[in-house]
C-alpha atoms as a PDB file:
ATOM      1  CA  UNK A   1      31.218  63.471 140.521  1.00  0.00           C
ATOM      2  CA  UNK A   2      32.824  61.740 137.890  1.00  0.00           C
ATOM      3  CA  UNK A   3      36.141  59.844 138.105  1.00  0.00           C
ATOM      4  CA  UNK A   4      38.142  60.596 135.247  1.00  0.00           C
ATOM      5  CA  UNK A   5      40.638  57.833 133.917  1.00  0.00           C
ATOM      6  CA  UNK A   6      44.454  58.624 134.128  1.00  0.00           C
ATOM      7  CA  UNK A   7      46.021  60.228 130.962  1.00  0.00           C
ATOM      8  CA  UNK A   8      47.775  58.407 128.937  1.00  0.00           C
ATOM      9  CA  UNK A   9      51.416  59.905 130.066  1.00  0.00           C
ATOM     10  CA  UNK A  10      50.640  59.538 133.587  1.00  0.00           C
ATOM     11  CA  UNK A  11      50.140  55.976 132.912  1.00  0.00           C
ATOM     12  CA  UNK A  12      53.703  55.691 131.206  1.00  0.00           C
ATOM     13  CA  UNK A  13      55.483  57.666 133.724  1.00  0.00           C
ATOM     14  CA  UNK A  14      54.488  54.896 136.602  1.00  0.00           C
ATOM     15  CA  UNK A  15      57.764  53.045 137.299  1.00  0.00           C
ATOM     16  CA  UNK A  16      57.709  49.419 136.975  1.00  0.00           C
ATOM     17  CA  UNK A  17      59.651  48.844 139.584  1.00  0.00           C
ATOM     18  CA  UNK A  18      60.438  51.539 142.269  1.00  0.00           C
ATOM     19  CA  UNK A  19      62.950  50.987 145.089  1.00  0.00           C
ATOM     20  CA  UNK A  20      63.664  52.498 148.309  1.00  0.00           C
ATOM     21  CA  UNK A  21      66.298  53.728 150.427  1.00  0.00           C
ATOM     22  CA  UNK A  22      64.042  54.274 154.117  1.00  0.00           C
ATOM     23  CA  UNK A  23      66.508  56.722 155.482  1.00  0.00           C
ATOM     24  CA  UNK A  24      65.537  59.193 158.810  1.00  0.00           C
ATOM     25  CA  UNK A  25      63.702  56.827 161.566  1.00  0.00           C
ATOM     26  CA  UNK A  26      66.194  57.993 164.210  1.00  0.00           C
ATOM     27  CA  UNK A  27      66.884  61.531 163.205  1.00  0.00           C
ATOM     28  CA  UNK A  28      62.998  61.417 163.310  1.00  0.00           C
ATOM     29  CA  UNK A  29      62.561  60.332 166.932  1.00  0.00           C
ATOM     30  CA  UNK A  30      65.584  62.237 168.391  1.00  0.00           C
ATOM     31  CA  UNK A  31      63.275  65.685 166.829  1.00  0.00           C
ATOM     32  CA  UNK A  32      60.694  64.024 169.327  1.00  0.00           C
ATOM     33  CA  UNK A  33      62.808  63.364 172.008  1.00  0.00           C
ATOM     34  CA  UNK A  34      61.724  59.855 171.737  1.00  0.00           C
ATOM     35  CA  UNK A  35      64.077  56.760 171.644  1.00  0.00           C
ATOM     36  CA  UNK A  36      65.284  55.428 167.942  1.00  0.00           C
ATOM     37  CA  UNK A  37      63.074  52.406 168.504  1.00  0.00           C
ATOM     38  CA  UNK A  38      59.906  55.201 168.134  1.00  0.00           C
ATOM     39  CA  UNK A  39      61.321  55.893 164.597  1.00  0.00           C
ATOM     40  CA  UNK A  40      61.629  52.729 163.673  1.00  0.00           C
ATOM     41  CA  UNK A  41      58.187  51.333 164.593  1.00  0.00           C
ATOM     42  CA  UNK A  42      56.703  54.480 163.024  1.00  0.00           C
ATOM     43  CA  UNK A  43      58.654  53.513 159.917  1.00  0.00           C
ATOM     44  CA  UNK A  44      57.844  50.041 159.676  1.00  0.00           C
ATOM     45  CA  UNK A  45      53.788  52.096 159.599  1.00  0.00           C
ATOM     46  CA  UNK A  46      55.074  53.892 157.100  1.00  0.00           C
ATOM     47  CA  UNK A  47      56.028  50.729 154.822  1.00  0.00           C
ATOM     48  CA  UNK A  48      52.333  49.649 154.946  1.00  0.00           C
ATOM     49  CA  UNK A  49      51.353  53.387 153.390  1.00  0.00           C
ATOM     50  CA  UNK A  50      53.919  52.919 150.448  1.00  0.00           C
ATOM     51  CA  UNK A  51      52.813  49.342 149.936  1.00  0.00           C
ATOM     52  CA  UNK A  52      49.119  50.278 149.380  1.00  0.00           C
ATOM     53  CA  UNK A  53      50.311  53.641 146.976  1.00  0.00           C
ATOM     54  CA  UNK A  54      52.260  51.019 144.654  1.00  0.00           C
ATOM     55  CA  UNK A  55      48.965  48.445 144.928  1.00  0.00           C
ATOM     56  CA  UNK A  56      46.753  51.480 143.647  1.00  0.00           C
ATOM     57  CA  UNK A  57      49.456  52.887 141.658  1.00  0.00           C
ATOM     58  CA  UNK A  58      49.863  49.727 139.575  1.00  0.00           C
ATOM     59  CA  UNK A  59      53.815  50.138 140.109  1.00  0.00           C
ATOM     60  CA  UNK A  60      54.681  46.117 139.936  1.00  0.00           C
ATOM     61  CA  UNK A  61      57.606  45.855 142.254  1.00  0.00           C
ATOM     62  CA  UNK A  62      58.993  47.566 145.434  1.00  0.00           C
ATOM     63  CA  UNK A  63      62.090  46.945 146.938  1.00  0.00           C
ATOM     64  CA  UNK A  64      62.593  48.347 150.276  1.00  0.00           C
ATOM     65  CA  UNK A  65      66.704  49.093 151.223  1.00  0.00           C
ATOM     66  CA  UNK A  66      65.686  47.808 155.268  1.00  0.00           C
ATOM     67  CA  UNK A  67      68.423  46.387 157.257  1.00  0.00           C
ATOM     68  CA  UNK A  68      71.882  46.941 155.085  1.00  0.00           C
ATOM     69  CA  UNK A  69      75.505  44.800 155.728  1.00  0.00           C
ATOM     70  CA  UNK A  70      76.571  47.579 157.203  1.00  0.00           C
ATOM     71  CA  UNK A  71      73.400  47.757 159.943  1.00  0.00           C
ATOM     72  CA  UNK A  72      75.148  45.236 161.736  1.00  0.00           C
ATOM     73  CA  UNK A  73      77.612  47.610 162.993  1.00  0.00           C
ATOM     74  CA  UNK A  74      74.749  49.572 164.945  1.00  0.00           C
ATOM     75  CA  UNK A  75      74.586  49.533 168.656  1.00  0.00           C
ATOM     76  CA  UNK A  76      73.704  45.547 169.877  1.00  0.00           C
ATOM     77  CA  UNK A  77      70.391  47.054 171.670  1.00  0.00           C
ATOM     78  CA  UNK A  78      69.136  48.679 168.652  1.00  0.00           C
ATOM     79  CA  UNK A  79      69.978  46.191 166.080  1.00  0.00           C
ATOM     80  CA  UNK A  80      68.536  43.490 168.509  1.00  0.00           C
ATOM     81  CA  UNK A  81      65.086  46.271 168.697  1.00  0.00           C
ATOM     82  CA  UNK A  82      65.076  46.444 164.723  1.00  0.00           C
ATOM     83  CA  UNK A  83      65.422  42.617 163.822  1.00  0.00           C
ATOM     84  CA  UNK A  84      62.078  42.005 166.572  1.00  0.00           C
ATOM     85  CA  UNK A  85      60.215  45.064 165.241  1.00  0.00           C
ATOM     86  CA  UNK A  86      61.167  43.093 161.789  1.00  0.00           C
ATOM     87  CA  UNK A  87      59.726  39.898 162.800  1.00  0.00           C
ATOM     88  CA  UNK A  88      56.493  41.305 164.380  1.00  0.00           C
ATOM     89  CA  UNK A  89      55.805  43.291 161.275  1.00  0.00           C
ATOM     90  CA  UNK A  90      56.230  40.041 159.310  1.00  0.00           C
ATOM     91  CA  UNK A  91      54.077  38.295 161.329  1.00  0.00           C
ATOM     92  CA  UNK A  92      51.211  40.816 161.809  1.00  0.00           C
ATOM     93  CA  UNK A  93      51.828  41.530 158.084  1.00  0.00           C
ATOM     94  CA  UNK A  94      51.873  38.470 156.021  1.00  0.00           C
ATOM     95  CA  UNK A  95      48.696  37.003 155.509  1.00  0.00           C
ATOM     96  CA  UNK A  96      47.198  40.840 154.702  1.00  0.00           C
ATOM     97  CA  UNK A  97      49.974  40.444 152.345  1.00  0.00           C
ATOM     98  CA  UNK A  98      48.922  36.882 150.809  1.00  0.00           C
ATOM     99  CA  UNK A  99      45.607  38.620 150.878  1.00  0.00           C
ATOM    100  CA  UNK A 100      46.196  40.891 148.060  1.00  0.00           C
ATOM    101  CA  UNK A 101      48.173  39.535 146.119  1.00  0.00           C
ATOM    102  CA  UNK A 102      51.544  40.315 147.221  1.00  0.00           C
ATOM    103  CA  UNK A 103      54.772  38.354 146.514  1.00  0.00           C
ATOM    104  CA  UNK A 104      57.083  38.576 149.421  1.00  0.00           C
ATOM    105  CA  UNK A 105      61.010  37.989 148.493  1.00  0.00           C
ATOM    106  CA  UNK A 106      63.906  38.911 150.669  1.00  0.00           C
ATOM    107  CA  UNK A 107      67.381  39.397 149.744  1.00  0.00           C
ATOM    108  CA  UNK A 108      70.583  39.898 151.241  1.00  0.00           C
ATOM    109  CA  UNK A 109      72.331  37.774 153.490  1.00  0.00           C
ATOM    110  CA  UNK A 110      70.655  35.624 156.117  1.00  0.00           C
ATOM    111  CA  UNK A 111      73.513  33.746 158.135  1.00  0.00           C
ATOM    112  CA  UNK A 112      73.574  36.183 160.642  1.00  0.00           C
ATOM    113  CA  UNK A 113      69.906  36.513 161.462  1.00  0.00           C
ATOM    114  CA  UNK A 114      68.154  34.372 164.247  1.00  0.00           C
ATOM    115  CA  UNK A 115      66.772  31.318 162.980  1.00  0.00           C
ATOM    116  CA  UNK A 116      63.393  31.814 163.960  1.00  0.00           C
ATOM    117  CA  UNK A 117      63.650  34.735 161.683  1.00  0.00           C
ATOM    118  CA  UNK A 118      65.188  33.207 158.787  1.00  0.00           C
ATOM    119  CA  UNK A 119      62.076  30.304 159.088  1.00  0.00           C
ATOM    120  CA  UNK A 120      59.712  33.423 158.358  1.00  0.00           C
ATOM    121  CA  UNK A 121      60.978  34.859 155.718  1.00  0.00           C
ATOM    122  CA  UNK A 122      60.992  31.413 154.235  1.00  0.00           C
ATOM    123  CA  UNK A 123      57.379  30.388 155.170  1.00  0.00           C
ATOM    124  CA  UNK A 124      56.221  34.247 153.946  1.00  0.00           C
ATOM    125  CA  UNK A 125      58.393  33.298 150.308  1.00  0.00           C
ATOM    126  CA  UNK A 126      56.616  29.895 150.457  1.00  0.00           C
ATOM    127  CA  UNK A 127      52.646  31.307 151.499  1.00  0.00           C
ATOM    128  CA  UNK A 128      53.009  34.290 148.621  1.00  0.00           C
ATOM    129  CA  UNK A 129      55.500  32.867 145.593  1.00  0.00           C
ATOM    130  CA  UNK A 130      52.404  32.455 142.892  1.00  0.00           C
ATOM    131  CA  UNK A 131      50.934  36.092 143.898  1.00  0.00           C
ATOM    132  CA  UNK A 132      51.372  38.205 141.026  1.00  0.00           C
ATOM    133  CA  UNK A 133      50.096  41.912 142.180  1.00  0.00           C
ATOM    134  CA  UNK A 134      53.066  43.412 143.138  1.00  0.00           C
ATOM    135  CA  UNK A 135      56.627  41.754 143.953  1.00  0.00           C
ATOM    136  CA  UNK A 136      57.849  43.560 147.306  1.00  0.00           C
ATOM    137  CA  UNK A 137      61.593  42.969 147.926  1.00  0.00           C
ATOM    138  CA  UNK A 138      62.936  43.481 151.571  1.00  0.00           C
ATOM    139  CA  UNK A 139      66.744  43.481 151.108  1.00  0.00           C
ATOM    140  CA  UNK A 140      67.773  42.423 154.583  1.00  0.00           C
ATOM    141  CA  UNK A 141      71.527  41.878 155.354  1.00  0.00           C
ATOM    142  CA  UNK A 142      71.920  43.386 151.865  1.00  0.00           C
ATOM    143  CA  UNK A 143      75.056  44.994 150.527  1.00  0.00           C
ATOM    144  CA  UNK A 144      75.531  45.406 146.530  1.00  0.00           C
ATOM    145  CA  UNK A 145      79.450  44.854 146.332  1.00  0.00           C
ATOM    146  CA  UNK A 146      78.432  41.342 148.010  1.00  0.00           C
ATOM    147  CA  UNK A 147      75.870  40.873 145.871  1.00  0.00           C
ATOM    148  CA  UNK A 148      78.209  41.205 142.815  1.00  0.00           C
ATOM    149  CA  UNK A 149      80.735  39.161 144.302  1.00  0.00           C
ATOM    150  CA  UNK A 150      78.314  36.159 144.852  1.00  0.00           C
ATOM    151  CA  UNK A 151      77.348  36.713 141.475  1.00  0.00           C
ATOM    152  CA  UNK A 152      81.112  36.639 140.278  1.00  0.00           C
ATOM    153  CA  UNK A 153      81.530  33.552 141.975  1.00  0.00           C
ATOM    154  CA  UNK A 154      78.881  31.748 140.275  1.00  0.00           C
ATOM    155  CA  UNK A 155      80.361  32.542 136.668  1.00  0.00           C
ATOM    156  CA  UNK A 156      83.896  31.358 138.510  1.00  0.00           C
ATOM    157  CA  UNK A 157      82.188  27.763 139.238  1.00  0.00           C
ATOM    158  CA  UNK A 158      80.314  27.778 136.003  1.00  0.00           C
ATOM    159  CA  UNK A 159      83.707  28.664 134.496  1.00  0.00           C
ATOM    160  CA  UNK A 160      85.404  25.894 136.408  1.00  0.00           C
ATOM    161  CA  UNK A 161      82.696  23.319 135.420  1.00  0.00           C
ATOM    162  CA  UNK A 162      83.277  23.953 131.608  1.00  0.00           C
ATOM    163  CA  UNK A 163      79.648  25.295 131.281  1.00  0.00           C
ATOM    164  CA  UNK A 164      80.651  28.669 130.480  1.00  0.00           C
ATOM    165  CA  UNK A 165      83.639  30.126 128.579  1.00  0.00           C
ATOM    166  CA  UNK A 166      85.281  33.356 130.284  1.00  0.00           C
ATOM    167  CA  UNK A 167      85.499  34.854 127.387  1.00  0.00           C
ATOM    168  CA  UNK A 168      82.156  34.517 126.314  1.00  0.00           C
ATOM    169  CA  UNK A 169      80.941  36.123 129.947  1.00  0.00           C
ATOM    170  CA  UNK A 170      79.212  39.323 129.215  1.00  0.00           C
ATOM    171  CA  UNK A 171      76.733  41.537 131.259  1.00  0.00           C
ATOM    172  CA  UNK A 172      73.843  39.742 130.719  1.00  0.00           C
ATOM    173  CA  UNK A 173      75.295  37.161 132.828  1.00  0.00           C
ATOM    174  CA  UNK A 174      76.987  39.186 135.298  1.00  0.00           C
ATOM    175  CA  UNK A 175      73.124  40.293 135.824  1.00  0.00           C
ATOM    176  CA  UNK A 176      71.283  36.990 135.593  1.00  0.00           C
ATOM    177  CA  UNK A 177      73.672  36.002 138.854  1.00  0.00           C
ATOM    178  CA  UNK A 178      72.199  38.860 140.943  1.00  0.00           C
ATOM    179  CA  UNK A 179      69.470  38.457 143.579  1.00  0.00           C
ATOM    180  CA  UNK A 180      67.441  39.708 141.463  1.00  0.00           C
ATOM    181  CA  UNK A 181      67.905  38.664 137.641  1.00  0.00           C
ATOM    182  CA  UNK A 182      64.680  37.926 137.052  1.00  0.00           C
ATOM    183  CA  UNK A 183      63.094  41.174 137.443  1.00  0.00           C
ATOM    184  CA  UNK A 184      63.080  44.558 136.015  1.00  0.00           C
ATOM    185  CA  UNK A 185      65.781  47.156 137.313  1.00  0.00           C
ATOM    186  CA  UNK A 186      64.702  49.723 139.087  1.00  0.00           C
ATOM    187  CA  UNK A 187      63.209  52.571 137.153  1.00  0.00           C
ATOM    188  CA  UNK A 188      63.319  55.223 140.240  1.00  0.00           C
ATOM    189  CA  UNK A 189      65.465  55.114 143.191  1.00  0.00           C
ATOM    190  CA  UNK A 190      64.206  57.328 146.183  1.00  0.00           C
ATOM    191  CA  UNK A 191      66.259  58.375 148.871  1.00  0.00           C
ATOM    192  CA  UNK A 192      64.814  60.093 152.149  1.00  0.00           C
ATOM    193  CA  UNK A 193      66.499  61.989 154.937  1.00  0.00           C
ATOM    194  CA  UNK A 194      68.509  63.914 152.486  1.00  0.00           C
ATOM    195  CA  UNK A 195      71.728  62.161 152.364  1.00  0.00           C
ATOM    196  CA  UNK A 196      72.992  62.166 148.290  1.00  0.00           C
ATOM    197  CA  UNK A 197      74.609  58.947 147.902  1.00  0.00           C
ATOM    198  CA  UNK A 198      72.731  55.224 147.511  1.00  0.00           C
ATOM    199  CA  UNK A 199      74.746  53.312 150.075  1.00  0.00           C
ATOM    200  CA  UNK A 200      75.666  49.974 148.696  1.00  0.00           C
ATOM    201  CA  UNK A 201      72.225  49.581 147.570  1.00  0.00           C
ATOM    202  CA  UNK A 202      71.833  47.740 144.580  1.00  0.00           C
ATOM    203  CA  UNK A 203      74.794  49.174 142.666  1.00  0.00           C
ATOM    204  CA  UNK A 204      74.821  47.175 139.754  1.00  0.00           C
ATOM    205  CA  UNK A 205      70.772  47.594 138.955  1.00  0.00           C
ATOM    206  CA  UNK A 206      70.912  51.096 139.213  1.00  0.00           C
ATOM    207  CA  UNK A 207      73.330  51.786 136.386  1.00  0.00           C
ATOM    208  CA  UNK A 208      70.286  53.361 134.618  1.00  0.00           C
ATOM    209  CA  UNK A 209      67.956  54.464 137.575  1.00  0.00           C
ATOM    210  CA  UNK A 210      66.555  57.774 137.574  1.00  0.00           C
ATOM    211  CA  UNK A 211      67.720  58.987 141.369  1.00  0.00           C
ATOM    212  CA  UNK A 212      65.618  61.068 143.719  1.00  0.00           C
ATOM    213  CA  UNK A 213      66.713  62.274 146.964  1.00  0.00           C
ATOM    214  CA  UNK A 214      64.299  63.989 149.562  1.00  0.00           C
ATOM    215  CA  UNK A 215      65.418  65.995 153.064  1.00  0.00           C
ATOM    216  CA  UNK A 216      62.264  64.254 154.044  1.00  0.00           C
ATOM    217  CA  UNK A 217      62.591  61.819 156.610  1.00  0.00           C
ATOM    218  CA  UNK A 218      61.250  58.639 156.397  1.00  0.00           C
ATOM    219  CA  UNK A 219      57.995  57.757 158.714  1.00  0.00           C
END
């Protein structure tokens, strides 16, 4: 049988860069009558399916909403369960990863996460920074008001070196001071486990993003 090519508008409909919100893992495993941790493992599998759909898709970047600012205020057992599930995956993960082509890049805050953890995430950014495939963008620790405000402070101390005029600040540079400035914004913004809002995710990139949301839970 004979493969045809993909049409022309299916090619232009691919997003350029699709991100993320992995909503459901526990709502998942309490339908099992298994412990949250379940979900969450089976969700972390789940991240390996949506990686290799954007490889073969062509879709350029992924960012993945996984551990948010807010996270933190989960139960100590469960947060402690997620950030070891987190490093395991990375571990397991990252040469795969390097493998094909994959740029690692996490965002968010690290102060608060182990340093053995934060030494990973920088040897995966060092091992994958020239792959070019597909950017994937964990946003650990990750809030978007704080990401604004960092970026507000850096036009403050730009301002205060006489290297930028306030007056002259515009959005362009409100945007080249985000965690992400030097890549696309997100063209689609998925949601599953059917809650309608986008959680401090990436507020200021998604001024333009189409917006899906799915009563499918995540794994």
């Amino acid at each position: 049988m004979t493969t045809m090519p993909p049409h022309r508008d299916a090619i232009a409909c691919i997003p350029r860069h699709l991100a993320i919100i992995m909503d459901g893992n526990g709502r998942w495993a309490r339908q099992r009558q298994r412990p949250r941790t379940v979900g969450h493992r089976a969700g972390a599998r789940a991240v390996n399916v949506c990686i290799d759909f954007c490889l073969n898709a062509g879709i350029r970047t992924l960012t993945l909403f996984a551990f948010s600012s807010e996270n933190w205020q989960r139960p100590k057992e469960e947060v402690g369960a997620l950030l070891n599930l987190f490093v395991r995956a990375l571990e397991r993960e990252v040469d795969e990863l390097h493998r094909r082509g994959v740029r690692l890049r996490f965002i968010g805050e690290r102060d608060r996460f182990p340093d053995a953890m934060r030494q990973r995430m920088r040897d995966a950014e060092r091992l994958t920074a020239d792959n070019t495939t597909l950017n994937l963008c964990i946003a650990a620790g990750y809030g978007g008001r704080a990401d604004i405000t960092q970026a507000t402070r850096r036009l403050a101390a730009q301002v205060a070196a006489g290297e930028l005029h306030a007056a002259d600040i515009g959005e362009a540079d409100i945007g080249n001071a985000l965690c992400l400035a030097d890549l696309p914004d997100p063209d689609l913004l998925i949601r599953t486990g059917g809650e309608h809002r986008v959680s401090n995710f990436l507020l200021w990139q998604l001024a333009y993003t189409e917006l899906w949301f799915t009563p499918i839970l995540w794994p």
